[in-house]
N, C-alpha and C. Protein backbone atom coordinates (compact mmCIF):
# COMPACT_ATOMS: atom_id res chain seq x y z
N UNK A 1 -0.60 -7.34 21.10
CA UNK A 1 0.32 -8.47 21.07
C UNK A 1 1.11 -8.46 22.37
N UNK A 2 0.85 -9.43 23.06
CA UNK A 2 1.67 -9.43 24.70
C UNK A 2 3.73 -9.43 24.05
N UNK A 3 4.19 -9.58 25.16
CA UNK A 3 5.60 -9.20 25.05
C UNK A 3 6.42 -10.05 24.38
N UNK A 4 5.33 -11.81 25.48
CA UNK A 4 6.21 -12.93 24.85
C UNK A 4 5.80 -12.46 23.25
N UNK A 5 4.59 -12.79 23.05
CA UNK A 5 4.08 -12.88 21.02
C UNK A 5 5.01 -12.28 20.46
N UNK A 6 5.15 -10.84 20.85
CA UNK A 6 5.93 -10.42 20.16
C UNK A 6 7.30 -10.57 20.06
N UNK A 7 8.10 -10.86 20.80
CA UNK A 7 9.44 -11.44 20.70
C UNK A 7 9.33 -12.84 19.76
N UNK A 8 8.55 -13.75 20.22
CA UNK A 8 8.45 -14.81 18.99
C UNK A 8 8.51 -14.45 17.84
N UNK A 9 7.49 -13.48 17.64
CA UNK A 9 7.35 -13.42 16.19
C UNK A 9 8.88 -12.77 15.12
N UNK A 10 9.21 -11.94 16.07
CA UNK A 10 10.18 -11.60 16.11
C UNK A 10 11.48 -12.46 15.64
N UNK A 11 11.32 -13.06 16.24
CA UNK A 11 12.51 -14.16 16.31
C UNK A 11 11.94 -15.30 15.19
N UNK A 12 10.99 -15.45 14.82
CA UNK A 12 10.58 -16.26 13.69
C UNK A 12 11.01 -15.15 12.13
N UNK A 13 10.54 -14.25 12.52
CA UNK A 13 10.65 -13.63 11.22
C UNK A 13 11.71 -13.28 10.93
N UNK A 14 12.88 -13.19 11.98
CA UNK A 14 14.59 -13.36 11.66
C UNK A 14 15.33 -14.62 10.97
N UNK A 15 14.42 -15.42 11.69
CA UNK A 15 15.01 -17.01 11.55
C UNK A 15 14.44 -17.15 10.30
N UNK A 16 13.25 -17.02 9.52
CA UNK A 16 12.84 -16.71 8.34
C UNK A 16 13.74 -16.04 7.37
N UNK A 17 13.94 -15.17 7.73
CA UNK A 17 14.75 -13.92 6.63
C UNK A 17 16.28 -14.77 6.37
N UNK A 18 16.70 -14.77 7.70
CA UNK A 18 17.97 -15.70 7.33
C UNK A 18 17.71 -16.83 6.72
N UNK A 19 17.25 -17.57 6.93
CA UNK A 19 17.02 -19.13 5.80
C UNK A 19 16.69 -18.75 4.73
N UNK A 20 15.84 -17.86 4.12
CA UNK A 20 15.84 -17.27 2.95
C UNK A 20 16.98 -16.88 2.33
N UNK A 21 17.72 -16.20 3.03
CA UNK A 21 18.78 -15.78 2.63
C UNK A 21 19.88 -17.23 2.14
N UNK A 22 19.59 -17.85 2.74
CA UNK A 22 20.68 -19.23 2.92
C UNK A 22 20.40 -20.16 1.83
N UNK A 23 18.80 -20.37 1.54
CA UNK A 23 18.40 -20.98 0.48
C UNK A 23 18.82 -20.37 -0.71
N UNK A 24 18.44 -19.54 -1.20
CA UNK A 24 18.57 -18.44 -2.26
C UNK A 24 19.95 -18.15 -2.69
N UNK A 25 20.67 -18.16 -1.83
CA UNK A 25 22.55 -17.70 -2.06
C UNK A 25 22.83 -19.33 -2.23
N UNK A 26 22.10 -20.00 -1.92
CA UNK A 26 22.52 -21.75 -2.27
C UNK A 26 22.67 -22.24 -3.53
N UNK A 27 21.08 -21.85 -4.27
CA UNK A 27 20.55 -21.65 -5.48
C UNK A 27 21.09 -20.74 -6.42
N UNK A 28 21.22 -19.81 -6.29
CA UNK A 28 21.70 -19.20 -7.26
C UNK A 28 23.14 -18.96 -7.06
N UNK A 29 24.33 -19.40 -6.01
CA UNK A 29 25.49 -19.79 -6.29
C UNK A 29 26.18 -20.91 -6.12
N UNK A 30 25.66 -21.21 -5.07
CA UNK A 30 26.49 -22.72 -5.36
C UNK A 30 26.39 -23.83 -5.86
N UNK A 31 24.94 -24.15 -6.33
CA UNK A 31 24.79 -24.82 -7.34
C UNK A 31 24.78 -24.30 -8.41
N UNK A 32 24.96 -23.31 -9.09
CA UNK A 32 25.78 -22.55 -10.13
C UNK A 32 27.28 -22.87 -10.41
N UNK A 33 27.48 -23.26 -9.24
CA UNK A 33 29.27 -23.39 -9.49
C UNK A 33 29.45 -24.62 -9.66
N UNK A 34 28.45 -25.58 -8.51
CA UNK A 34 28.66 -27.24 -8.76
C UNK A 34 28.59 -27.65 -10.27
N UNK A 35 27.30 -27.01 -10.88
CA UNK A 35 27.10 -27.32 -12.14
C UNK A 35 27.88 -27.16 -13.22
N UNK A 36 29.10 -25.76 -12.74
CA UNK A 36 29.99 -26.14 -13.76
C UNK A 36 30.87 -26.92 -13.73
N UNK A 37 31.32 -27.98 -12.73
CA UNK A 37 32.16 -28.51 -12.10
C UNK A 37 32.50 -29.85 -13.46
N UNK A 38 33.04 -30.66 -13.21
CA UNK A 38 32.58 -32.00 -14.25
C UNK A 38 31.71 -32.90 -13.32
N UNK A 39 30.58 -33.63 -13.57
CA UNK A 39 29.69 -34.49 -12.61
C UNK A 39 30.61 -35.19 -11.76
N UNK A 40 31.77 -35.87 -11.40
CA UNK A 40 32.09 -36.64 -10.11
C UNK A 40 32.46 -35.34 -9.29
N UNK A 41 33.55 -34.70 -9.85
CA UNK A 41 33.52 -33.66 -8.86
C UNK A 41 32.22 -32.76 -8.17
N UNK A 42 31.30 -33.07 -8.87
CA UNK A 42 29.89 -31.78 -8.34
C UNK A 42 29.45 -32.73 -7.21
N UNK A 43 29.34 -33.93 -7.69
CA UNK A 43 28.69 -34.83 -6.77
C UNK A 43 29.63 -35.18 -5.40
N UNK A 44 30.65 -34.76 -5.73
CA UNK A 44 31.69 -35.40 -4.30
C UNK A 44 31.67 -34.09 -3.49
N UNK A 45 31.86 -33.00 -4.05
CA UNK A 45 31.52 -32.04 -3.42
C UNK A 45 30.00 -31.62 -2.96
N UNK A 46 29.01 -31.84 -3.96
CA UNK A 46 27.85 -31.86 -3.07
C UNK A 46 27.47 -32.90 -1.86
N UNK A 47 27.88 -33.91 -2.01
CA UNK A 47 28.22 -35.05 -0.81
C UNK A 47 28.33 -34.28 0.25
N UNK A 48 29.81 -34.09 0.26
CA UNK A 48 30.56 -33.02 1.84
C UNK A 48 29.61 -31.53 1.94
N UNK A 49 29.32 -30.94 1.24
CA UNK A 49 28.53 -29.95 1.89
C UNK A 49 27.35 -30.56 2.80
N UNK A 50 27.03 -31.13 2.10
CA UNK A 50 25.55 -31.86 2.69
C UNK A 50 25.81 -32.75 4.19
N UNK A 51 26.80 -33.01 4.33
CA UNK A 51 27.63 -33.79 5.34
C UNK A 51 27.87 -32.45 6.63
N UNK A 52 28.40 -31.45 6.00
CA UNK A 52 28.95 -30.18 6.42
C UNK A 52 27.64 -29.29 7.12
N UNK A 53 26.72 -29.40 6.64
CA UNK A 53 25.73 -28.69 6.53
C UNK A 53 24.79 -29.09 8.14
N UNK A 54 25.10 -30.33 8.84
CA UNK A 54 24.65 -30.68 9.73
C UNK A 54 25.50 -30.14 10.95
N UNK A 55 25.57 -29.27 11.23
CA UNK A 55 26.27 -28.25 12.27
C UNK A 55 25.56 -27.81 13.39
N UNK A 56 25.52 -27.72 14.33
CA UNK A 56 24.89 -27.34 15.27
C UNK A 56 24.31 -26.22 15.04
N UNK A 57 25.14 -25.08 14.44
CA UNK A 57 24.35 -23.54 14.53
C UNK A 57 23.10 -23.83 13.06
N UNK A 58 23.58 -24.62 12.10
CA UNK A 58 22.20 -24.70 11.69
C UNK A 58 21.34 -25.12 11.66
N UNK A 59 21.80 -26.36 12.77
CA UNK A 59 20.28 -27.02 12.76
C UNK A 59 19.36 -26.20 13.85
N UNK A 60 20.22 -25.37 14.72
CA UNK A 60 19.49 -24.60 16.00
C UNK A 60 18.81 -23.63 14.95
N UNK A 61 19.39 -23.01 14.00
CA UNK A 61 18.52 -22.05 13.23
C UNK A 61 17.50 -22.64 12.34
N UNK A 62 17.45 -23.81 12.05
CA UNK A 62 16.94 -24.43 10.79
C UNK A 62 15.62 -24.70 11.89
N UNK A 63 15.94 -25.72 12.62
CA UNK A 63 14.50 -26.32 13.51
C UNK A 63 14.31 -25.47 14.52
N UNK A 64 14.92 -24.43 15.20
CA UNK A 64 14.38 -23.80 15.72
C UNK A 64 14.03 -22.87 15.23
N UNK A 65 13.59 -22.28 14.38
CA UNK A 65 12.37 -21.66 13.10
C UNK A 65 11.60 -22.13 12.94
N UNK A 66 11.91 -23.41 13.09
CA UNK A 66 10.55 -24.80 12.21
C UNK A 66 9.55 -24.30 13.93
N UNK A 67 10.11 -24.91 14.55
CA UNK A 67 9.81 -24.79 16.44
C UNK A 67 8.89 -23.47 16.24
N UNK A 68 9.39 -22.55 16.04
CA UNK A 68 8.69 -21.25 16.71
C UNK A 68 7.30 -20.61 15.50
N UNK A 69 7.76 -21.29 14.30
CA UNK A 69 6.58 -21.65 13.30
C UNK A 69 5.62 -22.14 13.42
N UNK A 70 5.41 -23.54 14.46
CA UNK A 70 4.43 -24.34 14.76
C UNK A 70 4.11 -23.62 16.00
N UNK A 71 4.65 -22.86 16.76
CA UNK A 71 4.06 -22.30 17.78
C UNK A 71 3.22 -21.10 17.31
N UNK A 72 3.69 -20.25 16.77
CA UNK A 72 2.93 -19.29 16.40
C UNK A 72 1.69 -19.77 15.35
N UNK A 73 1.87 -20.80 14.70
CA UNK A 73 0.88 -21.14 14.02
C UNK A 73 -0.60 -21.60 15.18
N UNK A 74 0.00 -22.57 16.66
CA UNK A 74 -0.88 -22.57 17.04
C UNK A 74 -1.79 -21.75 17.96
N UNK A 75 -0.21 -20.66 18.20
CA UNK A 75 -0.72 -19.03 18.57
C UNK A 75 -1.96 -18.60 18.28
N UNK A 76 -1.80 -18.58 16.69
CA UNK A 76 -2.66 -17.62 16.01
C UNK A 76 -4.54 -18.08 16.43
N UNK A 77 -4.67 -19.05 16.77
CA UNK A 77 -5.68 -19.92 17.12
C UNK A 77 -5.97 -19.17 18.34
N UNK A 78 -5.02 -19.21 19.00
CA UNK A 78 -5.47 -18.71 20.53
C UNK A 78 -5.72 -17.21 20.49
N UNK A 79 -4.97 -16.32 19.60
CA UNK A 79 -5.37 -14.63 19.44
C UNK A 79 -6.33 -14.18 18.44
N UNK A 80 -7.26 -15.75 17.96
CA UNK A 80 -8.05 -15.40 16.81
C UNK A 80 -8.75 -14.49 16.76
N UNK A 81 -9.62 -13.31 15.58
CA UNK A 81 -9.83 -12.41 15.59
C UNK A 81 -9.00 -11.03 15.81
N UNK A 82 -7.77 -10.96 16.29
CA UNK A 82 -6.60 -9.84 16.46
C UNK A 82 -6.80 -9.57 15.05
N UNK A 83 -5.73 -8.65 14.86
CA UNK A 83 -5.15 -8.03 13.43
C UNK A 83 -4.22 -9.20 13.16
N UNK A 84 -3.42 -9.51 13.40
CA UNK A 84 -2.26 -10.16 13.65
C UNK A 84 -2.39 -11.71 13.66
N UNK A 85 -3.56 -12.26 14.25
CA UNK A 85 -3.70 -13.59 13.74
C UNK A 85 -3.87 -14.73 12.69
N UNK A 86 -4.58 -13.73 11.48
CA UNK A 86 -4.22 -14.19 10.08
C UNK A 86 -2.79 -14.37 9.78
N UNK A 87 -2.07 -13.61 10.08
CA UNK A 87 -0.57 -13.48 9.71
C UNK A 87 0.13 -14.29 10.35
N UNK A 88 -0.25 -14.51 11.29
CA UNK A 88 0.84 -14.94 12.41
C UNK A 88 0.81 -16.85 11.97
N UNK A 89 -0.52 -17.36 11.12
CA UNK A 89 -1.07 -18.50 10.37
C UNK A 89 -0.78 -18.46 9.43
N UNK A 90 -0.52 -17.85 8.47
CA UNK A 90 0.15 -18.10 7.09
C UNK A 90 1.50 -17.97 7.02
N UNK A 91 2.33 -17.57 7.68
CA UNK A 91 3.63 -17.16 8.32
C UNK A 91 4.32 -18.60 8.35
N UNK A 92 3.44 -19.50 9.63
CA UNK A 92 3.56 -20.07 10.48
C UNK A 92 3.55 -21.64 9.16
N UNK A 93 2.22 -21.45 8.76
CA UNK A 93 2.36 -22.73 7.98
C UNK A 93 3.09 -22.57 6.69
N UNK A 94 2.90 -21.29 5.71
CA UNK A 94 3.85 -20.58 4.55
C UNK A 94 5.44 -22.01 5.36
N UNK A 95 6.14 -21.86 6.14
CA UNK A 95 7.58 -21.90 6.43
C UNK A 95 7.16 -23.33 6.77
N UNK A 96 6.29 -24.02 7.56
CA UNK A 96 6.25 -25.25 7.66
C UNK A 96 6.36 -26.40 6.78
N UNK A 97 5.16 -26.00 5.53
CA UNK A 97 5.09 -26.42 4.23
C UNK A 97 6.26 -26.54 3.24
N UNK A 98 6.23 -25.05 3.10
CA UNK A 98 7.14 -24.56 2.00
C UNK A 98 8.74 -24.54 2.48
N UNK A 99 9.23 -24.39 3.38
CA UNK A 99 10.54 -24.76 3.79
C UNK A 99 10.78 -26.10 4.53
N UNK A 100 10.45 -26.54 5.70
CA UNK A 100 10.19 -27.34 6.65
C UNK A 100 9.99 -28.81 5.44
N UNK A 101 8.68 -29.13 5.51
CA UNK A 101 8.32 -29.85 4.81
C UNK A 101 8.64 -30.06 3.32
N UNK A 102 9.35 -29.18 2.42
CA UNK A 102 9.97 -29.36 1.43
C UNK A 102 11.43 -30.11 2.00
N UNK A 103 11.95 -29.71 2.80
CA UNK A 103 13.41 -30.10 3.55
C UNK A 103 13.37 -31.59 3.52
N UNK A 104 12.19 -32.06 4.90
CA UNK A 104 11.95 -33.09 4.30
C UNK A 104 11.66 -34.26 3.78
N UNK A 105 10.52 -33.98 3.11
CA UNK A 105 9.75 -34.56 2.33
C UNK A 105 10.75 -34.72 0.63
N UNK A 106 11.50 -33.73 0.32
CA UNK A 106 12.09 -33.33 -0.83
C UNK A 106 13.75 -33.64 -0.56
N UNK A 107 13.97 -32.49 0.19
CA UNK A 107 15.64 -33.02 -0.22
C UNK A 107 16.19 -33.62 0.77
N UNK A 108 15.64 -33.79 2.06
CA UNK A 108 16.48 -34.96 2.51
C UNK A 108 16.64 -35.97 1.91
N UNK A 109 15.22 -36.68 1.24
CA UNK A 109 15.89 -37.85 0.69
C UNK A 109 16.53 -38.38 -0.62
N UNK A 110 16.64 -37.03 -1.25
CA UNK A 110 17.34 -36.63 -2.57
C UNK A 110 18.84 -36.54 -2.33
N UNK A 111 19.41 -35.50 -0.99
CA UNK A 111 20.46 -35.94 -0.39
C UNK A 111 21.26 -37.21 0.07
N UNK A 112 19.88 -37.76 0.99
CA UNK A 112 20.42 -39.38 0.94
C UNK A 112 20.80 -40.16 -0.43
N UNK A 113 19.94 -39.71 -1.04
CA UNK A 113 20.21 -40.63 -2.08
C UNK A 113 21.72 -40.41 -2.92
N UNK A 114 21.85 -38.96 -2.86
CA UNK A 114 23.17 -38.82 -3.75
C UNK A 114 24.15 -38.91 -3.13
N UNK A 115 23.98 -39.08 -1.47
CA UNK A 115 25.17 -39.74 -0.63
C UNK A 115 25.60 -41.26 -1.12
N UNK A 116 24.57 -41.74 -1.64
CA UNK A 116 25.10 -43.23 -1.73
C UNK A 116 25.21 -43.29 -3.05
N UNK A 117 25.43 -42.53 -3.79
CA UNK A 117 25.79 -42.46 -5.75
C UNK A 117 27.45 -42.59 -5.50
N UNK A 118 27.68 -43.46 -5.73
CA UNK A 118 29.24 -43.22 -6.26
C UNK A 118 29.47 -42.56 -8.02
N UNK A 119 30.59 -41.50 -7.80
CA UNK A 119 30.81 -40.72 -9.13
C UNK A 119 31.17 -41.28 -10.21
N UNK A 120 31.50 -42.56 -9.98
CA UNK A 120 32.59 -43.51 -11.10
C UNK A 120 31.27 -44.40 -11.22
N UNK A 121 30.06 -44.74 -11.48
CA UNK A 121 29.14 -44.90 -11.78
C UNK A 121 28.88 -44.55 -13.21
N UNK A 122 28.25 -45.71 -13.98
CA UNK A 122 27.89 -45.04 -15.71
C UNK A 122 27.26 -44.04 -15.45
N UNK A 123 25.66 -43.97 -14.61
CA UNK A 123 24.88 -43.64 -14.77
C UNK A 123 25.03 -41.65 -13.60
N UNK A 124 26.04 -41.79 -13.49
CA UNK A 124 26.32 -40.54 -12.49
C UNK A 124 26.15 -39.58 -13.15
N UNK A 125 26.58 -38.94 -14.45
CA UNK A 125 26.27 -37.69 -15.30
C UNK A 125 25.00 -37.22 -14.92
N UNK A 126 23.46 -38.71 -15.30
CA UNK A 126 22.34 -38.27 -15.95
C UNK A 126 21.86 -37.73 -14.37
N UNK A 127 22.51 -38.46 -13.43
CA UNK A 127 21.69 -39.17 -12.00
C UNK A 127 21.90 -37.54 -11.26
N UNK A 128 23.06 -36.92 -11.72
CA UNK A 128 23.88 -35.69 -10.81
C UNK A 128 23.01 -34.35 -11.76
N UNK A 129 22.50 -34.71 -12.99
CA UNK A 129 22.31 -33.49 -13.57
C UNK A 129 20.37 -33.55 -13.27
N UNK A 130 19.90 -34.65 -13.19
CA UNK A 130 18.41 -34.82 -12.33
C UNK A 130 18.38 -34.14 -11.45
N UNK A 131 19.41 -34.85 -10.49
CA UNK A 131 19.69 -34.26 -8.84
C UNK A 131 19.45 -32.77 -8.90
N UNK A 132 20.62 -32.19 -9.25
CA UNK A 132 20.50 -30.62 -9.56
C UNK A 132 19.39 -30.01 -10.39
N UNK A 133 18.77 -30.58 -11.27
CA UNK A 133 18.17 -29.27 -11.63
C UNK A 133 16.69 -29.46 -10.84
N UNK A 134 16.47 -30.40 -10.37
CA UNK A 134 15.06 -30.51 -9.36
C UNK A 134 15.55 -30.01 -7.64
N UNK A 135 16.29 -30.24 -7.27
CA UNK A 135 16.55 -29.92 -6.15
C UNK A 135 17.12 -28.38 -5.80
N UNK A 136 17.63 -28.13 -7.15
CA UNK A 136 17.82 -26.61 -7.23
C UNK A 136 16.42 -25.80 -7.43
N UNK A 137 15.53 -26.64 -8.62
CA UNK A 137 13.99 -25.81 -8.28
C UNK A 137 13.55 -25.74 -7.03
N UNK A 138 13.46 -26.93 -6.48
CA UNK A 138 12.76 -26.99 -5.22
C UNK A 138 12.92 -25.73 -4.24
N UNK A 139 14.47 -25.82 -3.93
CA UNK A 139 15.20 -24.90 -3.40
C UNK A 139 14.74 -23.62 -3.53
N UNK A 140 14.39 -22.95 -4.80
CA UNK A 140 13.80 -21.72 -5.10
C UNK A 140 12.66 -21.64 -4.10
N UNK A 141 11.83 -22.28 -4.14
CA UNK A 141 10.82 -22.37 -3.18
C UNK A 141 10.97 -22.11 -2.00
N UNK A 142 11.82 -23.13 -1.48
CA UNK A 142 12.15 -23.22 -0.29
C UNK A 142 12.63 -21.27 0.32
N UNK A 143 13.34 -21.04 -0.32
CA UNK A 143 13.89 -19.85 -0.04
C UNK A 143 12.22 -18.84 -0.02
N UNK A 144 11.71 -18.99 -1.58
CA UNK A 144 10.42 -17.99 -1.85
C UNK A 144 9.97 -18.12 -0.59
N UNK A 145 9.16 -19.21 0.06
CA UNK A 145 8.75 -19.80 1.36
C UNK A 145 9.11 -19.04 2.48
N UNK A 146 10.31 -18.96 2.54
CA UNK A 146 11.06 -18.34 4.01
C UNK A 146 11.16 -16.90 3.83
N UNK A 147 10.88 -16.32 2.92
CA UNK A 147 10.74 -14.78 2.19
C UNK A 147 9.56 -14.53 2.55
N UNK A 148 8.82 -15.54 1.89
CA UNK A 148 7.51 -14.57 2.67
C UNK A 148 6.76 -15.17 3.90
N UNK A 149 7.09 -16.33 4.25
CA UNK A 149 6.86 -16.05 5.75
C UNK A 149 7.76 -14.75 6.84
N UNK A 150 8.63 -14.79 6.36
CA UNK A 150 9.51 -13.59 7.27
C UNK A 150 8.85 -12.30 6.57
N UNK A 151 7.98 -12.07 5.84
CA UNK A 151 7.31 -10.70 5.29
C UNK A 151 5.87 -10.91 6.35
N UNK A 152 5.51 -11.93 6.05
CA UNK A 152 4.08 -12.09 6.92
C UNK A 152 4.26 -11.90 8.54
N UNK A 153 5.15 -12.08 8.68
CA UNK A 153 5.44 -11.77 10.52
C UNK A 153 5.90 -10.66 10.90
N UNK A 154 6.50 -10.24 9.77
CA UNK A 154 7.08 -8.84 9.73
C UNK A 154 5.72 -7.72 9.91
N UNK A 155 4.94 -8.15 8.80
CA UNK A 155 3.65 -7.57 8.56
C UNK A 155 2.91 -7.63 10.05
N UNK A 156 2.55 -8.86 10.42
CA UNK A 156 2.11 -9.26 11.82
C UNK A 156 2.35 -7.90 12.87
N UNK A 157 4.05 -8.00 12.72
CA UNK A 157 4.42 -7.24 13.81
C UNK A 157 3.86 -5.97 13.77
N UNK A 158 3.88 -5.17 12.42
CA UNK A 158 3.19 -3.60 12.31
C UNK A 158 2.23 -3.70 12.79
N UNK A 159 1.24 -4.57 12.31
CA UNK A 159 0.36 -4.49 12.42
C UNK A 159 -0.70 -4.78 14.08
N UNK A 160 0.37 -5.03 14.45
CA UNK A 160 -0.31 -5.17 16.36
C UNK A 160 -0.43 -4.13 16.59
């Protein structure tokens, strides 16, 4: 594995581990807490996070993971046959798919949508308790996703 590869991978499988981490502590607490909230409050507060959530340091961590995912994915093409090139392809698309493309294909526009729910709405209870319990599954994924792509690059790396 040359110096650059390996620093990529490197740096993918960090950027991995952390979004895992980010998804997962999402899922199992803070939509834990929204849910006990009463529905306008979950929803006004899930609003502003989601608002909040567009920050510079995470979108540099969020898409630049996505970035170094599609590179190493098309890496793995170019080091085909290595030890390391299977991995460095399931890694690569594992996080594209399963995080990336769940993001969104899934909850961006689940987000949009509950941006424009007002809470004083009849239908806000059924609309906020949908919202959450699908977007909280999803989420599981999303995290599973970034777990084991950051295991597969990890793996990658021994294995050069």
């Amino acid at each position: 594995m040359s110096p650059l590869l390996l620093n990529l991978t490197t740096l993918a499988a960090l950027g991995c581990a952390v979004l895992a981490g980010v998804f997962v502590a999402f899922s199992t607490l803070v939509m834990r807490a929204l849910g006990r909230l009463p529905a306008p409050q979950g929803i006004l507060a899930m609003q502003e996070i989601n608002r909040a959530a567009l920050t510079p340091a995470f979108m540099v961590l969020f898409l630049g993971t996505t970035l170094l995912c599609g590179l190493l994915t098309v890496w793995s093409f170019l080091v085909w046959g290595s030890g390391s090139a299977l991995l460095l392809l399931a890694g690569g698309v594992t996080f594209l798919v399963g995080a990336f493309g769940l993001t969104a294909g899934y909850h961006v526009p689940r987000n949009n949508a509950l941006d424009a729910l007002d809470p004083s709405r009849a239908d806000a209870v059924s609309r906020w308790t949908s919202y959450r319990r699908g977007w909280t599954r999803w989420n599981h994924v999303r995290g599973c996703a970034s777990l084991a792509a950051a295991v597969l690059f990890t793996v990658a790396l021994v294995l050069r």
